[in-house]
N, C-alpha and C. Protein backbone atom coordinates (compact mmCIF):
# COMPACT_ATOMS: atom_id res chain seq x y z
N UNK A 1 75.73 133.81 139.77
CA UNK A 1 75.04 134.56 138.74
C UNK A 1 73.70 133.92 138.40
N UNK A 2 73.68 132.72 138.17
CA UNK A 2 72.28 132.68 138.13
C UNK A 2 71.63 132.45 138.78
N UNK A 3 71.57 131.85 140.35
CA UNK A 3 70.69 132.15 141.33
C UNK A 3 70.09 133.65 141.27
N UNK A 4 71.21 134.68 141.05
CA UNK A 4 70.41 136.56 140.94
C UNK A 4 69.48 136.33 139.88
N UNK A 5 69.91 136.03 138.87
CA UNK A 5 69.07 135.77 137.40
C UNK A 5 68.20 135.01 137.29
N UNK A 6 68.03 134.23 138.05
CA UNK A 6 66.94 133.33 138.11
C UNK A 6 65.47 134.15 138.93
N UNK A 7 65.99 134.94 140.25
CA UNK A 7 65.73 135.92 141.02
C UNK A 7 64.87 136.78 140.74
N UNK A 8 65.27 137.68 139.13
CA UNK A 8 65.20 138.20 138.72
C UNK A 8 63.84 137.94 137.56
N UNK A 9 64.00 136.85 137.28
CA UNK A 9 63.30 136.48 136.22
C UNK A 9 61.84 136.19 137.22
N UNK A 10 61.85 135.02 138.34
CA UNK A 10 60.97 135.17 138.75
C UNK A 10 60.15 135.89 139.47
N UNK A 11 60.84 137.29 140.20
CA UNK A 11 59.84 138.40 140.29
C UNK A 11 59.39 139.39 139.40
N UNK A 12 59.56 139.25 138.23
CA UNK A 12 59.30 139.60 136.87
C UNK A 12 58.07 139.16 136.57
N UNK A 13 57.93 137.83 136.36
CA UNK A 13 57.16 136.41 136.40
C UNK A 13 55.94 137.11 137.40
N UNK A 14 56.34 136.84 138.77
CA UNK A 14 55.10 137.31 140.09
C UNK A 14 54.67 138.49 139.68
N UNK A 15 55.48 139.25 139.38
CA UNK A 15 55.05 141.13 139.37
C UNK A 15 53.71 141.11 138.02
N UNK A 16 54.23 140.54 137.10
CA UNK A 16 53.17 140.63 136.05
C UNK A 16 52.05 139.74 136.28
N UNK A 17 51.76 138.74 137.60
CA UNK A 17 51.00 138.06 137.17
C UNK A 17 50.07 138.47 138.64
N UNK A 18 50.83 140.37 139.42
CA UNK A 18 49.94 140.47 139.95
C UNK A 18 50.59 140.25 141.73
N UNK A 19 51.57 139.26 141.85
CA UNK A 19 51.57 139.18 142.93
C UNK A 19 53.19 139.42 143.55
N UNK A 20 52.78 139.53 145.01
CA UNK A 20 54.25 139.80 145.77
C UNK A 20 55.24 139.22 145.56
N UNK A 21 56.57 139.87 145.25
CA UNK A 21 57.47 139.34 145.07
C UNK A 21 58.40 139.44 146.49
N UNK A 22 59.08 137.85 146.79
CA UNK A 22 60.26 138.21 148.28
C UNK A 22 61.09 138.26 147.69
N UNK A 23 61.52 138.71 148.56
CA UNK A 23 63.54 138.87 148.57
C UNK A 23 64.24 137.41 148.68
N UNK A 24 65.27 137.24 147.66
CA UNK A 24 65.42 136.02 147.76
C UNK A 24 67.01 136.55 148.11
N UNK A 25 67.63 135.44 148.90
CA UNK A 25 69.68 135.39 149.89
C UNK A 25 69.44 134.00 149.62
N UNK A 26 70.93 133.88 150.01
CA UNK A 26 71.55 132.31 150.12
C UNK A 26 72.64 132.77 150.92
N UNK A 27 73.11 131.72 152.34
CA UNK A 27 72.28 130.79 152.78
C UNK A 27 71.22 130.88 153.71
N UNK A 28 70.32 129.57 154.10
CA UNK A 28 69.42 130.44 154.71
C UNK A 28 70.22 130.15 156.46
N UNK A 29 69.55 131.10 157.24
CA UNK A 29 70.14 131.21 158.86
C UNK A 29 70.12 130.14 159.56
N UNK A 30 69.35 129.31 159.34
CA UNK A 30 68.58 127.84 160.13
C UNK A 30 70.42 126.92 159.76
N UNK A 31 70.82 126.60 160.59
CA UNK A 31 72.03 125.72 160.39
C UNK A 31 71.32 124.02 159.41
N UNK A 32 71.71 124.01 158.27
CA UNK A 32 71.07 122.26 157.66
C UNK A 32 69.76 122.82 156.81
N UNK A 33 69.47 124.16 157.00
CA UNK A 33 67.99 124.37 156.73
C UNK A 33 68.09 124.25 154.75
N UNK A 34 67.59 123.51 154.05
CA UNK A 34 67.67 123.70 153.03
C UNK A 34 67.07 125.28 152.28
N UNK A 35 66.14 125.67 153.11
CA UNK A 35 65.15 126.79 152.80
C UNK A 35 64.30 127.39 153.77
N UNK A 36 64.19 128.10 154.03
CA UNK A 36 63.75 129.15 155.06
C UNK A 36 62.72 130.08 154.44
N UNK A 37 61.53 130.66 155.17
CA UNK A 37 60.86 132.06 154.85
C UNK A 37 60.92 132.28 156.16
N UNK A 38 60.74 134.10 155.64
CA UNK A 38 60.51 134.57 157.20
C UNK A 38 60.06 136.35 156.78
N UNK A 39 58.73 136.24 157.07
CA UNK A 39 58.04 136.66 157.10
C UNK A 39 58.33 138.56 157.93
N UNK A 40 58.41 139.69 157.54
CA UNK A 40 58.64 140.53 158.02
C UNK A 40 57.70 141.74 157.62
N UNK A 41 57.17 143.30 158.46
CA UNK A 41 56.49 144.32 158.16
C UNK A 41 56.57 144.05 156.55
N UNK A 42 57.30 144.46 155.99
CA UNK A 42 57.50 145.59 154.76
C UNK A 42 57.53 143.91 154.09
N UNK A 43 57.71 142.63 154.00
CA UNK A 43 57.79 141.92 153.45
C UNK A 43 58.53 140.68 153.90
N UNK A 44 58.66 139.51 152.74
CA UNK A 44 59.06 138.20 152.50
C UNK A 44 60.77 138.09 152.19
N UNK A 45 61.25 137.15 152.93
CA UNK A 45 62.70 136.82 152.27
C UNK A 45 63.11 135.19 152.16
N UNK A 46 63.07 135.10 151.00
CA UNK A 46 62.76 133.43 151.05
C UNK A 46 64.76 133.48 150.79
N UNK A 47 65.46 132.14 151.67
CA UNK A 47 66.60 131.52 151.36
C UNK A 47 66.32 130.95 151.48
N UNK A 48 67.50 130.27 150.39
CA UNK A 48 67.64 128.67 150.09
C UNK A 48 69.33 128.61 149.95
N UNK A 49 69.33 127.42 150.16
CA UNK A 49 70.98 126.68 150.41
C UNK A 49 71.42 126.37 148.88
N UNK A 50 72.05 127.17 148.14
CA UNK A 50 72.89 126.73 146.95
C UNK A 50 73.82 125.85 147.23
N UNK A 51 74.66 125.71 147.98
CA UNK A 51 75.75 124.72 147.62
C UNK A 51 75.74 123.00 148.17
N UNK A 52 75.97 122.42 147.29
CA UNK A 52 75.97 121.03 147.27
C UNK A 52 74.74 120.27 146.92
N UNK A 53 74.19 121.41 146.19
CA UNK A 53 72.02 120.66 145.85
C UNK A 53 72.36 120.91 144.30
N UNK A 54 71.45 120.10 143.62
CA UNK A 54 71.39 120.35 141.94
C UNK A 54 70.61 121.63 141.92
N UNK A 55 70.91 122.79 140.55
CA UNK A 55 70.17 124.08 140.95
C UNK A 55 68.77 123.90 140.52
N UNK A 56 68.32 122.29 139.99
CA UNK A 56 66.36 122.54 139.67
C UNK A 56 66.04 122.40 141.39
N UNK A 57 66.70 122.20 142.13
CA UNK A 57 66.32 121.64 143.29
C UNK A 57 66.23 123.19 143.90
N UNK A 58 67.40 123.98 143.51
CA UNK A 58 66.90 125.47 144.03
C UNK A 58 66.42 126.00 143.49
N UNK A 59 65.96 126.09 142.06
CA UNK A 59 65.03 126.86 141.18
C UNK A 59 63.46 126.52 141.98
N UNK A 60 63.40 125.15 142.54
CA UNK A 60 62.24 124.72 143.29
C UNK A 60 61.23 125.48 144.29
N UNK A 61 63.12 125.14 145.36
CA UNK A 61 62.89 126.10 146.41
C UNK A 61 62.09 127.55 146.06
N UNK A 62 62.84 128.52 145.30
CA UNK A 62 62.69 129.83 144.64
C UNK A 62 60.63 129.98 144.34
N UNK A 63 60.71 129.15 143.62
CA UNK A 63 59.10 129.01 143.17
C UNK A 63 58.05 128.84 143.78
N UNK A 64 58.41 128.15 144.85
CA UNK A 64 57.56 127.40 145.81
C UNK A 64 57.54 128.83 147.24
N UNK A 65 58.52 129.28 147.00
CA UNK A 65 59.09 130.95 148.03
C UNK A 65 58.35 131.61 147.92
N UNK A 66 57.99 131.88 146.17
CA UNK A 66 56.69 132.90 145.81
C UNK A 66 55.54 132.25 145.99
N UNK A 67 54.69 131.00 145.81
CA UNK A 67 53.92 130.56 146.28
C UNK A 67 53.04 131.07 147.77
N UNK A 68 54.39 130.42 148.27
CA UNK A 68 54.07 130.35 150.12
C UNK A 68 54.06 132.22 150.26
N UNK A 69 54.87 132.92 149.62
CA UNK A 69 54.46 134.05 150.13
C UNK A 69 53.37 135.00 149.61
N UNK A 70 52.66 134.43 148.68
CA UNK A 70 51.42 134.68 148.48
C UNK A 70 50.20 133.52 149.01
N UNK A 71 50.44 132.94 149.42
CA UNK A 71 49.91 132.41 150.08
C UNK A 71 48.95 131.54 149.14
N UNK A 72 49.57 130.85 148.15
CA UNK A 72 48.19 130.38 147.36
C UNK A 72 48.43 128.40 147.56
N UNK A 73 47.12 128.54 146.92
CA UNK A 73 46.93 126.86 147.19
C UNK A 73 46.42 126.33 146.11
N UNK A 74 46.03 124.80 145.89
CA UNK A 74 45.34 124.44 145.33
C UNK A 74 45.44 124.34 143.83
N UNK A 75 44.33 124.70 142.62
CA UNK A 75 44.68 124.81 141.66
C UNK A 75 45.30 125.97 141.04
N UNK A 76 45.19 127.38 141.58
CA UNK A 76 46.22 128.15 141.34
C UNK A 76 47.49 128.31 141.33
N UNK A 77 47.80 127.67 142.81
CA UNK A 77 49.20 127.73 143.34
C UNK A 77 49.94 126.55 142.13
N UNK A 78 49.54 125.58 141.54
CA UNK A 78 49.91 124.63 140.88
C UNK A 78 50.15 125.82 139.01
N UNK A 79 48.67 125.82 138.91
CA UNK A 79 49.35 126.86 137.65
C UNK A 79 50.32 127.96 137.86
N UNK A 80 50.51 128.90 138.96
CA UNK A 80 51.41 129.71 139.32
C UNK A 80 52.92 129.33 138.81
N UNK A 81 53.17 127.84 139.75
CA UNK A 81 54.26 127.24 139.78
C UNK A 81 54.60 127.00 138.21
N UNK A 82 53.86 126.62 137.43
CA UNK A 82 54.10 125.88 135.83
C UNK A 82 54.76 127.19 135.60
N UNK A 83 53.67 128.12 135.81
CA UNK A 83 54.23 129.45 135.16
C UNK A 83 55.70 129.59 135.54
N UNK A 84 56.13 130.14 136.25
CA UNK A 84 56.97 130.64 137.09
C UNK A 84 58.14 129.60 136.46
N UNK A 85 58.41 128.70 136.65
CA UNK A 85 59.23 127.15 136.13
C UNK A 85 59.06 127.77 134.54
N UNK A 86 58.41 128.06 134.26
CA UNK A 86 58.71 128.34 132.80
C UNK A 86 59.31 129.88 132.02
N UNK A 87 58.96 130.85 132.90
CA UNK A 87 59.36 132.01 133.22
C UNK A 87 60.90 131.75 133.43
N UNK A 88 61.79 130.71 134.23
CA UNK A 88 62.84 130.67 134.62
C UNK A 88 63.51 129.95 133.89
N UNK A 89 62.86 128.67 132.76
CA UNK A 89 63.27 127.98 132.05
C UNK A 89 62.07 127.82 131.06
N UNK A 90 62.33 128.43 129.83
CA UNK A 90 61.29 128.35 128.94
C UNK A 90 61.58 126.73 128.03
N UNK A 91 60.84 126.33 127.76
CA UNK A 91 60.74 124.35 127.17
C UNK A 91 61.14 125.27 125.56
N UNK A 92 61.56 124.43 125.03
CA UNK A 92 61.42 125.00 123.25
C UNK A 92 60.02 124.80 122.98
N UNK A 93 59.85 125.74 121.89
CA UNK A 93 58.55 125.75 121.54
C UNK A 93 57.69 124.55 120.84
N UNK A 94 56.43 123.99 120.65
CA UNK A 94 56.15 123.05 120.34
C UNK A 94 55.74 123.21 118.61
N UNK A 95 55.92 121.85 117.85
CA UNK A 95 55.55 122.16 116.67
C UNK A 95 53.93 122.28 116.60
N UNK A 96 53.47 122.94 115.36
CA UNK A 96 52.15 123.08 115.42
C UNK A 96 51.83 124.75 116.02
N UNK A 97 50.52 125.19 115.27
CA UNK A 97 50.36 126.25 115.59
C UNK A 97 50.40 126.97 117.11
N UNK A 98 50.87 128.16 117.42
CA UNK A 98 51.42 128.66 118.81
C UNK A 98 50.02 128.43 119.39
N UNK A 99 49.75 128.47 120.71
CA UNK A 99 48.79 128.31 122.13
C UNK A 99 48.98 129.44 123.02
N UNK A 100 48.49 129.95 123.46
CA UNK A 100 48.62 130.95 124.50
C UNK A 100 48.14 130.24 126.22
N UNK A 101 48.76 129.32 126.57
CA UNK A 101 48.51 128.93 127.91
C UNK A 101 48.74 130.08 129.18
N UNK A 102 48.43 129.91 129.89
CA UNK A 102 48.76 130.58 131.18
C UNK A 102 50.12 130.65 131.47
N UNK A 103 51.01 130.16 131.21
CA UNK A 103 52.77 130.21 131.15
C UNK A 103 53.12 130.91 130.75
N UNK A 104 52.33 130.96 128.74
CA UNK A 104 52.32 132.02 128.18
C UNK A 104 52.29 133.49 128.37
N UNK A 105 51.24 133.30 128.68
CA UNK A 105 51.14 134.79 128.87
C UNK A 105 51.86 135.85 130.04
N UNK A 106 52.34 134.70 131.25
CA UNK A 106 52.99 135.66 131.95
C UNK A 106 54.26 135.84 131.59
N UNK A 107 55.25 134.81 130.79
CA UNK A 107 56.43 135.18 130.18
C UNK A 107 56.10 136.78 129.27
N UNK A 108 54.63 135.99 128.12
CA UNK A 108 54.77 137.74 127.71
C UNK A 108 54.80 138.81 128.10
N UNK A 109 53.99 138.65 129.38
CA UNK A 109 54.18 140.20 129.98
C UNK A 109 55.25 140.50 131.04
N UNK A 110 56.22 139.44 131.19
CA UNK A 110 57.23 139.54 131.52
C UNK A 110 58.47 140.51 130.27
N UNK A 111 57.76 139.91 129.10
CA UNK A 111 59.09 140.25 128.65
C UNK A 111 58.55 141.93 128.41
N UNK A 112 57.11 142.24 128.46
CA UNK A 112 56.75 143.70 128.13
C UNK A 112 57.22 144.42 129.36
N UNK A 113 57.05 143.50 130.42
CA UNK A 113 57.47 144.77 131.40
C UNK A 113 59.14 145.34 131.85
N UNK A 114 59.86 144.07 131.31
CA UNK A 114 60.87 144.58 131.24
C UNK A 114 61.91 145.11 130.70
């Protein structure tokens, strides 16, 4: 259940912030492979190996899936990721007046679009 939900949350996350979302399975085909993409016409299917890994280690995988299948780098691909990690696990909020960071805002329009 929460590998789907996690799934879920982060093409929520991608969709509002604009970009392609893959198809995420478990396990992946590669025998040992912790994580796999593979690239097809109509789209992306990122697996990753749930069993016997801690799940931040597959929430990782997952994030890094949408990354690579948008293909970003650099200082985007790094804010993407914060986002996305936070989209899937929101931090409690901080004391002191609210901030609207880039995390921010794609949770919000996560939660508008869905």
């Amino acid at each position: 259940m929460r590998f789907a939900e996690t799934a879920r949350r982060l093409g929520a996350a991608a969709r509002a912030a604009g970009l392609a979302v893959p198809a995420f399975r478990s396990p992946p085909r590669l025998p040992g492979a912790a994580r796999s993409i593979r690239r097809y016409p109509g789209g992306v299917v990122v697996s990753v190996q749930l069993r016997g890994r801690p799940f931040a280690h597959v929430v990782a995988d997952m994030v890094d899936g949408v990354i690579v299948t948008n293909r970003l780098a650099g200082d985007g691909a790094e804010r993407l990721r914060e986002a996305l990690r936070h989209a899937v696990s929101p931090e409690p909020a901080p004391t002191g007046p609210p901030t609207l960071g880039a995390g921010a805002r794609v949770a919000e329009r996560q939660t508008q679009a869905a």
